[in-house]
C-alpha atoms as a PDB file:
ATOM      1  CA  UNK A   1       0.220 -24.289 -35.495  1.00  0.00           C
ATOM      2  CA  UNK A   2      -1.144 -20.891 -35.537  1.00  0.00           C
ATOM      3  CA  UNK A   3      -0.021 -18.325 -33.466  1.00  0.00           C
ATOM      4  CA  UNK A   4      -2.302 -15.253 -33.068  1.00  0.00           C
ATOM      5  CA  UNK A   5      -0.254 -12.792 -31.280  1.00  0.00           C
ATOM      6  CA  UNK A   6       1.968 -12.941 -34.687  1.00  0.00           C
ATOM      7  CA  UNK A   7      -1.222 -12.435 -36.674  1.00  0.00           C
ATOM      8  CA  UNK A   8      -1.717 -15.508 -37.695  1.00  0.00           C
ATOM      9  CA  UNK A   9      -4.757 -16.444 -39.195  1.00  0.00           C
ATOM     10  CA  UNK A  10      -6.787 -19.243 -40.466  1.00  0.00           C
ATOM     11  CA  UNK A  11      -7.257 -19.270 -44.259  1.00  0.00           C
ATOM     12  CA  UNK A  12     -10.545 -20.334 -45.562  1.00  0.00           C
ATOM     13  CA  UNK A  13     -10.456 -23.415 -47.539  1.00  0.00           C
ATOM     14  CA  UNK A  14     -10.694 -23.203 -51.264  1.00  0.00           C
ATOM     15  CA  UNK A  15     -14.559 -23.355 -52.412  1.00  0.00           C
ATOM     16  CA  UNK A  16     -15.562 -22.791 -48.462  1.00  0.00           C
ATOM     17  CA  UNK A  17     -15.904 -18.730 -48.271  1.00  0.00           C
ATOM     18  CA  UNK A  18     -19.950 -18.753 -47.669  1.00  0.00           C
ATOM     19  CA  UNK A  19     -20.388 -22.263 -46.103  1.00  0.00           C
ATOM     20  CA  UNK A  20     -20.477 -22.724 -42.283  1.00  0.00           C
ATOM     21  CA  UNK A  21     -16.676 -23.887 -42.597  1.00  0.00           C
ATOM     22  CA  UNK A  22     -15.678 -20.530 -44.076  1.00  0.00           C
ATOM     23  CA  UNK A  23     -18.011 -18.704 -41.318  1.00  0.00           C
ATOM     24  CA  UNK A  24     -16.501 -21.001 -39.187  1.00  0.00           C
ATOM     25  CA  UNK A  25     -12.844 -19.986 -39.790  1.00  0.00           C
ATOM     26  CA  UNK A  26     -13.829 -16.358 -39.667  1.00  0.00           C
ATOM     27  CA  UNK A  27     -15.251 -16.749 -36.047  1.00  0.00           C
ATOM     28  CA  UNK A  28     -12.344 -18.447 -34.943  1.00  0.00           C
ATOM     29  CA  UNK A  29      -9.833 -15.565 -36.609  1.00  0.00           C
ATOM     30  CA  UNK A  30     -12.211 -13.081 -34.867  1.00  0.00           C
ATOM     31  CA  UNK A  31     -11.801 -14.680 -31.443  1.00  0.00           C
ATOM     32  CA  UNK A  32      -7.979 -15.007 -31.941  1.00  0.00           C
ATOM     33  CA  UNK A  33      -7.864 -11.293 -32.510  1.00  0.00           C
ATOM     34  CA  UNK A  34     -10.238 -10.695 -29.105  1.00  0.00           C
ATOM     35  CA  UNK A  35      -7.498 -12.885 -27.674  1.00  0.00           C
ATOM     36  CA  UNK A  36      -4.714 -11.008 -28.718  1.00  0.00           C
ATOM     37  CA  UNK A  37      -6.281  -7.162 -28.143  1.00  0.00           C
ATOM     38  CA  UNK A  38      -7.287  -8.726 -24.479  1.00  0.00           C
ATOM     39  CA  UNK A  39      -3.743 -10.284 -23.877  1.00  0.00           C
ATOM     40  CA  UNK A  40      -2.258  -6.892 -25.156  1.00  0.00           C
ATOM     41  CA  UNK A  41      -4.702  -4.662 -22.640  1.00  0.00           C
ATOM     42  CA  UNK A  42      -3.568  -7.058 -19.786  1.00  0.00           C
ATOM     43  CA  UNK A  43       0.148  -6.851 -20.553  1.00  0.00           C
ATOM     44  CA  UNK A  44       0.011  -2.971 -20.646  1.00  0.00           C
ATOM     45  CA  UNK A  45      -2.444  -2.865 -17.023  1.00  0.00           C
ATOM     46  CA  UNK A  46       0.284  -5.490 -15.675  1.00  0.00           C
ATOM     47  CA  UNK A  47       3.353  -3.073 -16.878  1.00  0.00           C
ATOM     48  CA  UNK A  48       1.360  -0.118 -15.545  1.00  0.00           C
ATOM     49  CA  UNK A  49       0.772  -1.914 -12.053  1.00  0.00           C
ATOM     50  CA  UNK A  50       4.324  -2.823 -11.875  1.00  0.00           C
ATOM     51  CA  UNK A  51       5.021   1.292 -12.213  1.00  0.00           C
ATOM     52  CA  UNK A  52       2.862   2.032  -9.954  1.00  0.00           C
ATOM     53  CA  UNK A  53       4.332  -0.525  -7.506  1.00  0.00           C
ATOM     54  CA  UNK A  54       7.693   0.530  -7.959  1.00  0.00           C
ATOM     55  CA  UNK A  55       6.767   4.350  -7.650  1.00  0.00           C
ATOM     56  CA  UNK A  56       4.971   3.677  -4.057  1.00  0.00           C
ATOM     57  CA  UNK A  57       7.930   1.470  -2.834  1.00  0.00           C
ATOM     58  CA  UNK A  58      10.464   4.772  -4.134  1.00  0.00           C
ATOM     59  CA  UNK A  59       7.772   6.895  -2.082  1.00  0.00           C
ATOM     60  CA  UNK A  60       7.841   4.652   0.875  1.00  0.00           C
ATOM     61  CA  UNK A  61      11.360   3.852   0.706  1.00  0.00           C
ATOM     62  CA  UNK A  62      12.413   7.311   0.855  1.00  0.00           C
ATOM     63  CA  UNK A  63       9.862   9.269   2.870  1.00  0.00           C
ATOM     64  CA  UNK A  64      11.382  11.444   5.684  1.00  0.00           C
ATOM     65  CA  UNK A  65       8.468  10.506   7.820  1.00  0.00           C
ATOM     66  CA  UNK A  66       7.941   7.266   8.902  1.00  0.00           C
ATOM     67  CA  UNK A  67       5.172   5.243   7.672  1.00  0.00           C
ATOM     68  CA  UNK A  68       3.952   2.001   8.610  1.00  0.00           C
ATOM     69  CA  UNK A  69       1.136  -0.658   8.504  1.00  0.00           C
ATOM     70  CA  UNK A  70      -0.619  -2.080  11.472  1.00  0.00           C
ATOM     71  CA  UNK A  71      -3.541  -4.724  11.339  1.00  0.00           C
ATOM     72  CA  UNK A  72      -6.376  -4.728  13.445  1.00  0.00           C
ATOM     73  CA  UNK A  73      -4.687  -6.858  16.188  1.00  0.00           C
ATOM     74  CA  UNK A  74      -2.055  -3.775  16.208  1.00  0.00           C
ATOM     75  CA  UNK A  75       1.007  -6.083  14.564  1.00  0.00           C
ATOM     76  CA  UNK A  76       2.919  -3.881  12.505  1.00  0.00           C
ATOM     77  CA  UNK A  77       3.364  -6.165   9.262  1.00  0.00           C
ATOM     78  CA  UNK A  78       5.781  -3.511   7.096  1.00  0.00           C
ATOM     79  CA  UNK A  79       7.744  -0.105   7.878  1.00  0.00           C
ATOM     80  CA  UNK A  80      10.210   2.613   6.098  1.00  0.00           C
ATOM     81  CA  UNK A  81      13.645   2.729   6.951  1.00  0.00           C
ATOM     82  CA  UNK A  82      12.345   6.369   8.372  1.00  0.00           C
ATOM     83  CA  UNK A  83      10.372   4.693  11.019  1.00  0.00           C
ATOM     84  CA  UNK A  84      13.038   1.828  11.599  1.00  0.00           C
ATOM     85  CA  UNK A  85      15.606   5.110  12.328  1.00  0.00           C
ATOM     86  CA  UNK A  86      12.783   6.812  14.657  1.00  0.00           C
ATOM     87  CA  UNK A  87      12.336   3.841  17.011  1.00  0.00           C
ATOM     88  CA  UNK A  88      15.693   2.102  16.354  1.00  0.00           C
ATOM     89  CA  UNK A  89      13.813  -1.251  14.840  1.00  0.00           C
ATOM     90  CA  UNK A  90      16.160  -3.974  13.126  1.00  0.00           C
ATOM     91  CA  UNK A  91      14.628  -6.931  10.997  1.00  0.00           C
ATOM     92  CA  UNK A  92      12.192  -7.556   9.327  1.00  0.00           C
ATOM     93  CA  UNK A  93       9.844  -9.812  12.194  1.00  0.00           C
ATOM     94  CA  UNK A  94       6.483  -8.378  12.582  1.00  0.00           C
ATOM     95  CA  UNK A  95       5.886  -6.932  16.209  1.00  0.00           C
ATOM     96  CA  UNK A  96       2.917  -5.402  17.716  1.00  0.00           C
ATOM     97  CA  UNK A  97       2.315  -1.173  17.399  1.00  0.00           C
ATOM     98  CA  UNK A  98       1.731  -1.865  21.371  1.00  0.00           C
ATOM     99  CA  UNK A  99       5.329  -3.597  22.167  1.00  0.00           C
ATOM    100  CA  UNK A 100       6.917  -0.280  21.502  1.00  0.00           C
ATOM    101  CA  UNK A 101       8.151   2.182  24.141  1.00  0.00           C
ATOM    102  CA  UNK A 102       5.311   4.214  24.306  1.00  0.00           C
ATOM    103  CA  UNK A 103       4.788   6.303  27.469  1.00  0.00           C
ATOM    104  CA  UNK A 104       0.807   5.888  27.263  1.00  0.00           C
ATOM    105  CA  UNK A 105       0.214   2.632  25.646  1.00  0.00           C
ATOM    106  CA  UNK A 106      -2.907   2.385  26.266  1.00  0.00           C
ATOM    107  CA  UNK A 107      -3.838   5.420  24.058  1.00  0.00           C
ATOM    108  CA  UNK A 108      -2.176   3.737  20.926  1.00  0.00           C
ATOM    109  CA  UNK A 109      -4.706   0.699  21.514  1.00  0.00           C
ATOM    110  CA  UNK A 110      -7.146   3.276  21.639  1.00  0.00           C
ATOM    111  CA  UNK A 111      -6.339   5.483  18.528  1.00  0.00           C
ATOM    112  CA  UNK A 112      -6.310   2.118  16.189  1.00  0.00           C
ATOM    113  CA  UNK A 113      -9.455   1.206  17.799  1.00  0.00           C
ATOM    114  CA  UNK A 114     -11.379   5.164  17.306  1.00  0.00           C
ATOM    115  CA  UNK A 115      -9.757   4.655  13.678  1.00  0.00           C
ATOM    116  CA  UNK A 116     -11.157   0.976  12.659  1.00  0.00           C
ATOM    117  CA  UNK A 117     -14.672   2.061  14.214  1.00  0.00           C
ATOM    118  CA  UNK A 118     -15.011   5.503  12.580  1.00  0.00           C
ATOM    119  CA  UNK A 119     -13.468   4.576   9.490  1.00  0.00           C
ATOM    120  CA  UNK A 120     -11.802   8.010   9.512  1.00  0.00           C
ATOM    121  CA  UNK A 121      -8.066   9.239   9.976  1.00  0.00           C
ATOM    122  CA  UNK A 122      -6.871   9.970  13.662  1.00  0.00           C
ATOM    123  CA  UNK A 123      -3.782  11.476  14.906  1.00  0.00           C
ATOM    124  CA  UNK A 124      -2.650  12.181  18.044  1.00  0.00           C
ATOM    125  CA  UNK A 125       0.823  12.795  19.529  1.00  0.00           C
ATOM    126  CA  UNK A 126       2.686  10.709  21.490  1.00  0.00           C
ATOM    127  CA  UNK A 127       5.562  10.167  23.501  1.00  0.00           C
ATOM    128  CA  UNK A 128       7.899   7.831  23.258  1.00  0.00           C
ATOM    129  CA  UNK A 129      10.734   6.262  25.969  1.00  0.00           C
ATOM    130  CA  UNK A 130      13.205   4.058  24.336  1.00  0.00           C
ATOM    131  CA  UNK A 131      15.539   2.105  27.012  1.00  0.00           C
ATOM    132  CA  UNK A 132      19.296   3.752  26.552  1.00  0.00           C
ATOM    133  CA  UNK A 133      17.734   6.868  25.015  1.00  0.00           C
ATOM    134  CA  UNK A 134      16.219  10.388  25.418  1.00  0.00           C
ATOM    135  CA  UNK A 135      12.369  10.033  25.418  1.00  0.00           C
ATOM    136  CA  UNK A 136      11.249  12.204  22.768  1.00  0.00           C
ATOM    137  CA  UNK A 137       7.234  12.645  20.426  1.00  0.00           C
ATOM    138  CA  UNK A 138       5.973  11.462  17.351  1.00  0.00           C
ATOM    139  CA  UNK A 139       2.998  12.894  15.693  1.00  0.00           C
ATOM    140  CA  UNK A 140       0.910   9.660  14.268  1.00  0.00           C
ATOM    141  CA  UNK A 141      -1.947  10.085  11.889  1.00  0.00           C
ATOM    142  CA  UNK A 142      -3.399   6.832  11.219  1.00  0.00           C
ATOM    143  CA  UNK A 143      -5.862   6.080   8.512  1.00  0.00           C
ATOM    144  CA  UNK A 144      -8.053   2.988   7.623  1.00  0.00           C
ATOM    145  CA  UNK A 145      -7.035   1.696   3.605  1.00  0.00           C
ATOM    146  CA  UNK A 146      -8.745  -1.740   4.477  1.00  0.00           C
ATOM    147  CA  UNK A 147     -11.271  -3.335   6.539  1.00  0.00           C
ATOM    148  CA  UNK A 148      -8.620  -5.032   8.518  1.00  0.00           C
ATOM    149  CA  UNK A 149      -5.509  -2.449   7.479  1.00  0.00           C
ATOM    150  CA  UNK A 150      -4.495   1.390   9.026  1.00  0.00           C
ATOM    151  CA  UNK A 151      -1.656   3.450   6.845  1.00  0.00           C
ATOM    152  CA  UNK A 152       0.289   5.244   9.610  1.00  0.00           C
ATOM    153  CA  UNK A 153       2.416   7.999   9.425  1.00  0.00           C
ATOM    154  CA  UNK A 154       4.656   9.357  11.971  1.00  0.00           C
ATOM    155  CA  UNK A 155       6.660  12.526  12.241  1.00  0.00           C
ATOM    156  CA  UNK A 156       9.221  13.483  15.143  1.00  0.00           C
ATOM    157  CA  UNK A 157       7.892  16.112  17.123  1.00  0.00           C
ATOM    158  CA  UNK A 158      10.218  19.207  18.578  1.00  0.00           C
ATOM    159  CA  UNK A 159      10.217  20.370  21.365  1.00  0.00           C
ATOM    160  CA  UNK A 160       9.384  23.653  20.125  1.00  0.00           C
ATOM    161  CA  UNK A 161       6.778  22.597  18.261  1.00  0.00           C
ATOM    162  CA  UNK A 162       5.501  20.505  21.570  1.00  0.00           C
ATOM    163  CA  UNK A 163       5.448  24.223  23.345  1.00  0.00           C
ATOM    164  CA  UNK A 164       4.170  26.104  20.466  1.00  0.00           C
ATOM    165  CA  UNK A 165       1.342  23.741  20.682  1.00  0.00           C
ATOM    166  CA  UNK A 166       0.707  24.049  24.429  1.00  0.00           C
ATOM    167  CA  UNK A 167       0.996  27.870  24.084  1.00  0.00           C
ATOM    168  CA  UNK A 168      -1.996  27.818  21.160  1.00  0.00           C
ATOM    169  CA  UNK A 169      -4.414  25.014  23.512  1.00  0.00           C
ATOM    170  CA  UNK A 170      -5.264  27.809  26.103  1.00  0.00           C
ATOM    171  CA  UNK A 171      -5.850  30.473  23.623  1.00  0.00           C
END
């Protein structure tokens, strides 16, 4: 009938304060209080994670960039709305990184490879040519979080900033 996170407590029994009953009882109040401290501690990490959670999902949610997880086998498991609105993606079904218009697939495939073996960010940019649509550049910086995970961010690219970029190379 006790309840420890109320601070309840066992009381000694009369006559029983230096016998291995009273010792007894004061072990057992001990360990309810390292059972209440520990289930405190763990509430406030839990409430903190939660925080945290919901912070990253504001971050992701709202990010002007889009940002997006592929696996190793180049599925894309989650997006922003950003990067839904970039490459006009509806739903929620996970789709491979290498289904998507790109003009040079083959260099996607081997940016999440260089980034899984290097264990290092890599960006490169690339072009894009959706069916119905204007082909157009993302910048995508992709970097490993996991052993099987890449973070990816991608950024629309000008066409200014396409040419200011060509004009720097030579120089």
């Amino acid at each position: 009938a006790m309840d420890p996170t109320a601070g309840d407590r066992l009381q000694k029994p009369p006559g029983h304060a230096r016998t291995e009953i009273g010792n007894l009882v004061d072990d057992v109040n001990a360990l309810a209080g390292s059972l209440v401290q520990a289930l405190e501690k763990e509430q406030a990490l839990r409430l903190q994670g939660e925080m945290d959670e919901r912070r990253y999902h504001a971050i992701f949610d709202n990010a002007e960039s889009g940002i997006f997880i592929v696996d190793r086998a180049g599925r894309l498991t989650s997006w922003n709305p950003a990067f839904a609105r970039l490459l006009g993606i509806s739903g929620d079904a996970a789709r491979r990184l290498s289904e998507l218009p790109w003009a040079a697939p083959e260099e996607i495939a081997g940016l999440i490879e260089a980034a899984f073996t290097n264990r290092q960010p890599v960006s490169i940019d690339a072009r894009l040519q959706p069916p119905g649509r204007p082909r157009f550049w993302l910048k995508l910086v992709l970097s490993p979080v996991g052993s099987d995970i890449l973070q990816c961010v991608a950024r629309y690219v000008s066409p200014r900033e396409l040419a200011d970029a060509a004009a720097r190379r030579p120089a």
